[in-house]
C-alpha atoms as a PDB file:
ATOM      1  CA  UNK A   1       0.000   0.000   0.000  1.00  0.00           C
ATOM      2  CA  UNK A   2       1.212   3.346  -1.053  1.00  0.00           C
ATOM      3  CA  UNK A   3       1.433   6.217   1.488  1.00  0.00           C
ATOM      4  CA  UNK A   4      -1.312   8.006  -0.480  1.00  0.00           C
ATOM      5  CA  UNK A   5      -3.690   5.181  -0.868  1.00  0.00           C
ATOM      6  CA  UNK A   6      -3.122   4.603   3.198  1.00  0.00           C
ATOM      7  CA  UNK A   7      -3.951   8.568   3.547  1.00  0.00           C
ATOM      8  CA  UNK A   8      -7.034   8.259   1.386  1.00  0.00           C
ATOM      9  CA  UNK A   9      -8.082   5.021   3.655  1.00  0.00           C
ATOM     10  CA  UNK A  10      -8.016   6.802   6.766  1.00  0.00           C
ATOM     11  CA  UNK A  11      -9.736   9.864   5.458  1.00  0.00           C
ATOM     12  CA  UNK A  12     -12.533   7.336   4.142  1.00  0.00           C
ATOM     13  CA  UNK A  13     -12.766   6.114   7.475  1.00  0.00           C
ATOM     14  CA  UNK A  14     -12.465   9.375   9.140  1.00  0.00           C
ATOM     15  CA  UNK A  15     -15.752  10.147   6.912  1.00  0.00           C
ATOM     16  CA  UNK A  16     -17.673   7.212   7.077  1.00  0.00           C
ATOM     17  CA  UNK A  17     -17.227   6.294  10.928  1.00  0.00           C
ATOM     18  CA  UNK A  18     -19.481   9.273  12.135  1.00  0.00           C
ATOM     19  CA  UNK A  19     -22.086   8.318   9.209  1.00  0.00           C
ATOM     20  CA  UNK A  20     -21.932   4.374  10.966  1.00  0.00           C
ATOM     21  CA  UNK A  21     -21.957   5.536  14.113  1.00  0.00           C
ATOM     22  CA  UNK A  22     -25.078   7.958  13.361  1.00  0.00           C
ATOM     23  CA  UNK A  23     -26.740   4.937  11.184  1.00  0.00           C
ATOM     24  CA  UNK A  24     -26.551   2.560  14.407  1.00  0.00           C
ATOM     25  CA  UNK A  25     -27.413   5.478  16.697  1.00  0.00           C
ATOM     26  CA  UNK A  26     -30.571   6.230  13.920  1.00  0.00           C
ATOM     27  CA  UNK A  27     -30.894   2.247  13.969  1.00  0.00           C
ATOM     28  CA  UNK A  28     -31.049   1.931  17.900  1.00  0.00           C
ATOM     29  CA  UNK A  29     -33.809   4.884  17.955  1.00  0.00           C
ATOM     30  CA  UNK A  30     -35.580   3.401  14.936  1.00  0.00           C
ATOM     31  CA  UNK A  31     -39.204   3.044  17.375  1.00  0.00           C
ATOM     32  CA  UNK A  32     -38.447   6.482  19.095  1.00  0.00           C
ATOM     33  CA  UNK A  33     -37.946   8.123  16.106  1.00  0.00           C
ATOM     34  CA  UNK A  34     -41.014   6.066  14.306  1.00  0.00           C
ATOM     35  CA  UNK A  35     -43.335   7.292  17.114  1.00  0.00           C
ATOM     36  CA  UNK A  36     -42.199  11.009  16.501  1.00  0.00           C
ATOM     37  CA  UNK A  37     -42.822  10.962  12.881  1.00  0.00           C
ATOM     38  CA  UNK A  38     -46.560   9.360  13.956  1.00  0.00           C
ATOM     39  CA  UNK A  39     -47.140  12.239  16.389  1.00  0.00           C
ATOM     40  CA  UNK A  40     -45.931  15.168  14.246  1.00  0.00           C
ATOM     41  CA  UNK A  41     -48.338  13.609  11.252  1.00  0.00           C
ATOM     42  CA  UNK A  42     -51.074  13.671  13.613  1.00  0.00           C
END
C-alpha cells in the first residue's frame, strides 16, 4: 500500500465512521424516532 492510498483510507474512514456511528445510533432509535414521525403527522 502506497502512502497516499493509506492517507485516502483513513480519510474514508475518518468520513464514514461518524455516518456508521449515526446509522446505528438512527438504527437503535428506529421506534423512538417512528413514534415522533406518527405524532408530528397527527
Amino acid at each position: 500500500m502506497y502512502p497516499r492510498q493509506a492517507e485516502f483510507a483513513d480519510g474514508k474512514l475518518s468520513i464514514l465512521a461518524p455516518i456508521g456511528a449515526t446509522l446505528l445510533g438512527l438504527r437503535a432509535q428506529k421506534p423512538r424516532v417512528i413514534s415522533i414521525c406518527r405524532k408530528q403527522r397527527v
